[in-house]
Protein backbone atom coordinates (compact mmCIF):
# COMPACT_ATOMS: atom_id res chain seq x y z
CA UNK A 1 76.31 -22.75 -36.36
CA UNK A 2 76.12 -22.57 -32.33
CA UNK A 3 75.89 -18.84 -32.45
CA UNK A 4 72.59 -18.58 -34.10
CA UNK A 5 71.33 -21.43 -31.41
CA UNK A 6 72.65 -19.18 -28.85
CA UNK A 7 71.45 -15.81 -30.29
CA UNK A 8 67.97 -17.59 -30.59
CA UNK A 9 67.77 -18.56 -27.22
CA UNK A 10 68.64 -15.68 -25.63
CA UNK A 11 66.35 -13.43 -27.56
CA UNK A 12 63.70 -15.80 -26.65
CA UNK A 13 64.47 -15.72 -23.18
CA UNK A 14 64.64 -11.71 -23.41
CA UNK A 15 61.57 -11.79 -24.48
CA UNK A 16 59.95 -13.64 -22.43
CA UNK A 17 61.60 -12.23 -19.39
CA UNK A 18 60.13 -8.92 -20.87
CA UNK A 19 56.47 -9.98 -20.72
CA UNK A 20 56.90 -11.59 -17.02
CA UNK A 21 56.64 -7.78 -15.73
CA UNK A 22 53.58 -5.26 -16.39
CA UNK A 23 54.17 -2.00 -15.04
CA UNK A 24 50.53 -0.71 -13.63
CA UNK A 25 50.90 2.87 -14.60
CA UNK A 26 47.44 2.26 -14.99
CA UNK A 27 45.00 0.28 -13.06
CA UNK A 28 41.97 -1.55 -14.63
CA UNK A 29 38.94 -0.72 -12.55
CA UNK A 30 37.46 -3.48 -10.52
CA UNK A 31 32.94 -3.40 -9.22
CA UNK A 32 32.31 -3.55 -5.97
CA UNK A 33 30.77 -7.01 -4.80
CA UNK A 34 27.57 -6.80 -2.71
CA UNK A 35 25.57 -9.71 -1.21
CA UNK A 36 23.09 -10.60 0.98
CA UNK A 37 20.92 -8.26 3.07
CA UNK A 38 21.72 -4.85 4.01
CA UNK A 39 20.76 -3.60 7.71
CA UNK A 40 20.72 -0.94 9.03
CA UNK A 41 20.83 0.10 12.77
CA UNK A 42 17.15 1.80 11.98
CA UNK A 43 15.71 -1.56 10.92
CA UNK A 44 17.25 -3.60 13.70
CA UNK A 45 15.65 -1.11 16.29
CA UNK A 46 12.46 -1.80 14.92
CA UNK A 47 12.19 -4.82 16.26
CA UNK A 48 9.94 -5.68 19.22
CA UNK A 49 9.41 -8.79 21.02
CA UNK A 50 5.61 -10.60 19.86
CA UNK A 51 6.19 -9.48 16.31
CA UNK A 52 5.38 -12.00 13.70
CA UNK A 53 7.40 -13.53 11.03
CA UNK A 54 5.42 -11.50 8.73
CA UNK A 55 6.04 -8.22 10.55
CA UNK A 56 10.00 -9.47 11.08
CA UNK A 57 10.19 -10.09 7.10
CA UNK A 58 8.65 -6.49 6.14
CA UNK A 59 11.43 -4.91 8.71
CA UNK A 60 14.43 -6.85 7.83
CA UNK A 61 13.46 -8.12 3.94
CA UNK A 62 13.60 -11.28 3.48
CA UNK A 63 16.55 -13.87 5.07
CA UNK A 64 19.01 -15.35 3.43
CA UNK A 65 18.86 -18.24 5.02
CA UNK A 66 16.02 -20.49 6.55
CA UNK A 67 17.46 -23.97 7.97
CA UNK A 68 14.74 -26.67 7.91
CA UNK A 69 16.44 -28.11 10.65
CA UNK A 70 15.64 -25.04 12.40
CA UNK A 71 12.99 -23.35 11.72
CA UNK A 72 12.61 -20.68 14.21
CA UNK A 73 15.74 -19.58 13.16
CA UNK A 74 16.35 -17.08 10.55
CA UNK A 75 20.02 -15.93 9.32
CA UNK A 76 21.08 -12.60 7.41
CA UNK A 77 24.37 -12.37 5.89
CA UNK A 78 25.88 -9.48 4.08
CA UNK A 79 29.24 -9.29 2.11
CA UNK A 80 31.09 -6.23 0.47
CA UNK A 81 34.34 -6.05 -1.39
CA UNK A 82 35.16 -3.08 -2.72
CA UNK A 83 36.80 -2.83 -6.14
CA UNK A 84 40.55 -1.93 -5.52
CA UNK A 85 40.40 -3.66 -1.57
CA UNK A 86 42.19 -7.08 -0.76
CA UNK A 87 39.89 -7.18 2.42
CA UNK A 88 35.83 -8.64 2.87
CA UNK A 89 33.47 -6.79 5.00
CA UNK A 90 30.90 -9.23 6.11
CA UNK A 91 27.99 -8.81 9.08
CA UNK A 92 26.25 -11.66 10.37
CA UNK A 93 22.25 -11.49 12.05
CA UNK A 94 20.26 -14.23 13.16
CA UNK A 95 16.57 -13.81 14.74
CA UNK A 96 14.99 -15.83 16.85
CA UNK A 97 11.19 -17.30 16.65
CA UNK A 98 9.38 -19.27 19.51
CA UNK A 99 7.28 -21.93 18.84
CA UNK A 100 4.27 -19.51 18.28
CA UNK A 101 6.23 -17.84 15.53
CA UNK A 102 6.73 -14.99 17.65
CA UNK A 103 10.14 -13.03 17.64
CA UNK A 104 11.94 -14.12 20.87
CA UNK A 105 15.13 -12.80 20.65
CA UNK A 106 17.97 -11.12 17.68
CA UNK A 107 21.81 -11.70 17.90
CA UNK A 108 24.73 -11.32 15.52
CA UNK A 109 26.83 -8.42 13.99
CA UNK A 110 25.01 -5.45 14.66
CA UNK A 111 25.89 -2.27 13.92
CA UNK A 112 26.32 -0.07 17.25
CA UNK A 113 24.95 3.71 17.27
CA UNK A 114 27.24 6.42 16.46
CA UNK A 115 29.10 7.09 19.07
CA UNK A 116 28.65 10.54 20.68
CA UNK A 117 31.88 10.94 22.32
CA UNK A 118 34.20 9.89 19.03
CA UNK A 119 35.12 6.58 20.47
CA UNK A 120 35.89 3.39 18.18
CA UNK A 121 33.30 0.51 18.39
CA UNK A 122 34.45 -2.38 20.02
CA UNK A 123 36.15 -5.09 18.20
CA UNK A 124 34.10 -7.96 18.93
CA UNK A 125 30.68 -7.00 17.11
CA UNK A 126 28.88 -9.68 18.10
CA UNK A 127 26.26 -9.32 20.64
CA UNK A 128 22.90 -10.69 21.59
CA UNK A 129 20.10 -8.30 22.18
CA UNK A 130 17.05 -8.30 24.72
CA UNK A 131 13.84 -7.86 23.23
CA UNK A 132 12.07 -8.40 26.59
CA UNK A 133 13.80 -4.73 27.59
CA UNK A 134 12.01 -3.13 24.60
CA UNK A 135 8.27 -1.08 24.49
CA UNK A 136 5.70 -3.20 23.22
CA UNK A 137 3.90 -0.23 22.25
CA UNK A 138 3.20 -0.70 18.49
CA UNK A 139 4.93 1.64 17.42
CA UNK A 140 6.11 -0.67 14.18
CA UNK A 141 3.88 -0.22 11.17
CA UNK A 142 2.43 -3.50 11.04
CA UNK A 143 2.52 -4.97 7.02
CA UNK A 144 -0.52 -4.60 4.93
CA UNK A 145 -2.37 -7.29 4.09
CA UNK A 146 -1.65 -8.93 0.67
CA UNK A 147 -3.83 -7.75 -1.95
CA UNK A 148 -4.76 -9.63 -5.18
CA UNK A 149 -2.06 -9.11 -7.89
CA UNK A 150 -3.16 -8.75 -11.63
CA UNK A 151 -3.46 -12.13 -12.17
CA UNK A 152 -5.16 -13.21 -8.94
CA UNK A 153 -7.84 -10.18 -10.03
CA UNK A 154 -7.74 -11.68 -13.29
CA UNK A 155 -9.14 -14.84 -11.65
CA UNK A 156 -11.42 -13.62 -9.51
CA UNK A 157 -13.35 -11.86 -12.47
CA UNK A 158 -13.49 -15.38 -13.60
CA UNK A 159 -14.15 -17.09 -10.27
CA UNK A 160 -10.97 -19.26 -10.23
């Protein structure tokens, strides 16, 4: 009578022992994450001091944050995992408004040039920029104006 106890238990525990173990011949495949705003050393170049937070918003998109506690301050955040990776690439940007709501300044996680000579970027990526350095020449498309959508057209022919 104790042998069938005892031949019970151990096949149990065989089989559960068994299932404790997955071999990964064969790996599911796992998305890529992305979030938050993507910028690129083109768009952050754009920038010139005097622009305005509508001409800052058509450059960069729109931020991902906006404290009310500060409101000259806008923050961009971006976050990547790829699939099969353990490890988070994230990039941080903030820009800076005076109390105009002119662009004042830019700092964060920005994405240096290519390197001509082959060299590594630096490890610490976070820098604040000068905007006072750069041409005010205009060269930045400035936004167009906002134009009447379907329904705003839809109440004008009305006069709403």
């Amino acid at each position: 009578m104790i042998f069938p106890r005892f031949a019970t238990t151990v096949l149990v525990l065989c089989a559960l022992s068994a299932c404790s173990e997955v071999p990964r011949i064969i790996s599911e495949y796992r998305i890529d994450v992305q979030q938050g705003n993507v910028l690129t050393q083109e768009m952050v170049s754009q920038l010139r001091p005097g622009q305005t937070k509508d001409q800052v918003r058509f450059i960069l998109g729109t931020p991902v944050l906006v404290d009310m506690f500060h409101a000259n301050r806008w923050d961009y955040f971006y976050w990547l995992k790829k699939g099969n990776s353990t490890k988070a690439e994230t990039r941080r940007f903030a820009v800076f408004f005076d109390d105009d709501g002119k662009l004042a300044r830019v700092a964060g996680d920005v994405a240096p040039a290519e390197p001509a000579d082959g060299t590594a970027p630096p490890e610490n990526r976070i820098r604040e920029i000068d905007l006072g350095s750069l041409p005010t020449d205009g060269s930045v498309a400035v936004p167009p104006p906002d134009e009447p959508g379907f329904f705003g057209k839809m109440l004008n022919s009305v006069g709403l």
